[in-house]
Protein backbone atom coordinates (compact mmCIF):
# COMPACT_ATOMS: atom_id res chain seq x y z
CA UNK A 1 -121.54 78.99 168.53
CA UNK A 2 -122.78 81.19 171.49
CA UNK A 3 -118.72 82.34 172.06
CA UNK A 4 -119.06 83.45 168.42
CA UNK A 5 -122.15 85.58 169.08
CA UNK A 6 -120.74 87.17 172.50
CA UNK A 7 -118.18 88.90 170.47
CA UNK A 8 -120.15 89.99 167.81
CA UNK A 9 -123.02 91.17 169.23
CA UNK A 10 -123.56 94.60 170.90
CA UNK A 11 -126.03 96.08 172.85
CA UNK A 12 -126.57 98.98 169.74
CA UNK A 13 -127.47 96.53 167.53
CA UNK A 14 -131.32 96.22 169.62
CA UNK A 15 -134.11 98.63 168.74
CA UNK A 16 -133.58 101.98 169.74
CA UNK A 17 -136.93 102.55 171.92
CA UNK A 18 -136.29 98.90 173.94
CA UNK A 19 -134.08 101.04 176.16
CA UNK A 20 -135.27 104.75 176.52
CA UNK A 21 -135.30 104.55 180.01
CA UNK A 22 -132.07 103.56 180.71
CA UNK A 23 -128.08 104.56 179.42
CA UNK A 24 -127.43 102.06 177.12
CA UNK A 25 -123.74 102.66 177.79
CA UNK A 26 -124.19 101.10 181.05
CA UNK A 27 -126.00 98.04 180.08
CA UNK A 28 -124.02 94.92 179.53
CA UNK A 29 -125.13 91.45 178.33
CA UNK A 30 -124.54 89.38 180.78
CA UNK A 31 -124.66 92.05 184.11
CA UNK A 32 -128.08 93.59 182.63
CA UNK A 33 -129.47 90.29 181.31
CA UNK A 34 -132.77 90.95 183.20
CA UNK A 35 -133.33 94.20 182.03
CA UNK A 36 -132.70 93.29 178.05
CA UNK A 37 -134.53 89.98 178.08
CA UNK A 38 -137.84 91.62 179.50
CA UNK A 39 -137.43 94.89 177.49
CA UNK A 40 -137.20 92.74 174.20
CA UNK A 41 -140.10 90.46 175.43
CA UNK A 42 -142.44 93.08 176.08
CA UNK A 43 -141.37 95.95 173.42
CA UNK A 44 -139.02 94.14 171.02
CA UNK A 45 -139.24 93.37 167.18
CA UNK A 46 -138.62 90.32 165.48
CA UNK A 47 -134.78 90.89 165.36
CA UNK A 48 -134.46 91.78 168.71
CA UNK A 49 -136.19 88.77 169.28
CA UNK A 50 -133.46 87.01 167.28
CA UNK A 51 -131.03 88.30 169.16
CA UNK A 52 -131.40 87.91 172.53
CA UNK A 53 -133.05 83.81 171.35
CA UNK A 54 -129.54 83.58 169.56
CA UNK A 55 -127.18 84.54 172.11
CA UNK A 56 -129.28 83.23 175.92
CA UNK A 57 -131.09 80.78 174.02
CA UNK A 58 -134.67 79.74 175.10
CA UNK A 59 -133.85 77.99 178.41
CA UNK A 60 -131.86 81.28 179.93
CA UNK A 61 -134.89 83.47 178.43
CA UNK A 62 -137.49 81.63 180.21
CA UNK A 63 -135.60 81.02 183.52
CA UNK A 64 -135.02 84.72 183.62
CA UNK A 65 -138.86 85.50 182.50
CA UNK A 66 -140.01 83.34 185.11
CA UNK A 67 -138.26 85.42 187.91
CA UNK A 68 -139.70 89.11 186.09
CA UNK A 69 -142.18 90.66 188.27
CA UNK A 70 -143.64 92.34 185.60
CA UNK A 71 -144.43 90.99 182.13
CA UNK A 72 -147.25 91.40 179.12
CA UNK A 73 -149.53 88.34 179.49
CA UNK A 74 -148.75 87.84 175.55
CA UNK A 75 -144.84 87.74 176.57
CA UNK A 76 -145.84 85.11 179.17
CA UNK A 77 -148.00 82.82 176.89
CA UNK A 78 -145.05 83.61 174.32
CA UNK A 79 -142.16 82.30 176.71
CA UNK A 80 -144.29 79.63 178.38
CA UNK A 81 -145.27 78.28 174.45
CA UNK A 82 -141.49 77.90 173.51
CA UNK A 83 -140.41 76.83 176.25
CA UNK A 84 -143.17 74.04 177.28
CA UNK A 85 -143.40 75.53 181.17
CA UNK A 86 -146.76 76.01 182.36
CA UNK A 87 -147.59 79.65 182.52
CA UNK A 88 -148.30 78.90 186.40
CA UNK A 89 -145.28 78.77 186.86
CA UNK A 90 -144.15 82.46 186.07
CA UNK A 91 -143.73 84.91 188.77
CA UNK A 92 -145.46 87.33 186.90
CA UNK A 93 -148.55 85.37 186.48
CA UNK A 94 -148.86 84.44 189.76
CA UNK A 95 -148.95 88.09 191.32
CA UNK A 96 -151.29 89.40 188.57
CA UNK A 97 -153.34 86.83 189.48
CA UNK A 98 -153.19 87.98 192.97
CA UNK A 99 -153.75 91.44 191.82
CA UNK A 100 -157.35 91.86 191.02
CA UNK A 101 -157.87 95.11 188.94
CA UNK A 102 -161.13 97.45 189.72
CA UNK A 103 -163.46 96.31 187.95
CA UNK A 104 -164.44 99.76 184.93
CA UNK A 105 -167.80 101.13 185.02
């Protein structure tokens, strides 16, 4: 099934905005897995969603959001829900916990 997908899916068929700050020429799926997994978790729709849950599949997702540096705390709880792995465990978390923010006045 995920052979199937590899050929059919390309990286125009994501949301427009997901990469604005990149060439989407240059991105590939596999090479720039990082880069579209994150995008789609913090900025994607629901089809993007599809997408990228189709062709990595939940365990690739969440081994690759674990290792993002920087991630919405929805995306984590998201990732961390399907994928039964304790939001602990999640790079991200971790430093934003280490991060404390000034408190506003």
């Amino acid at each position: 099934m995920m052979k199937n997908l590899k050929q059919k899916i390309n990286i125009n068929d994501f949301s427009k905005h997901l990469f604005w700050d990149v060439n989407r020429n240059n991105l590939d799926l596999e090479r720039s897995k990082k880069t579209i997994i994150t995008n789609v978790l913090d900025y994607g729709l629901i089809n993007d969603w599809n997408i990228i849950y189709n062709y990595y599949g939940i365990d690739q997702i969440a081994k690759t959001a674990m290792n993002a540096r920087d991630l919405d705390e929805k995306s984590i709880a998201f990732v961390s829900l399907l994928s039964k792995i304790p939001k602990e465990e999640f790079l991200c978390y971790t430093t934003k916990q280490l991060n404390r923010i000034h408190w506003v006045y």
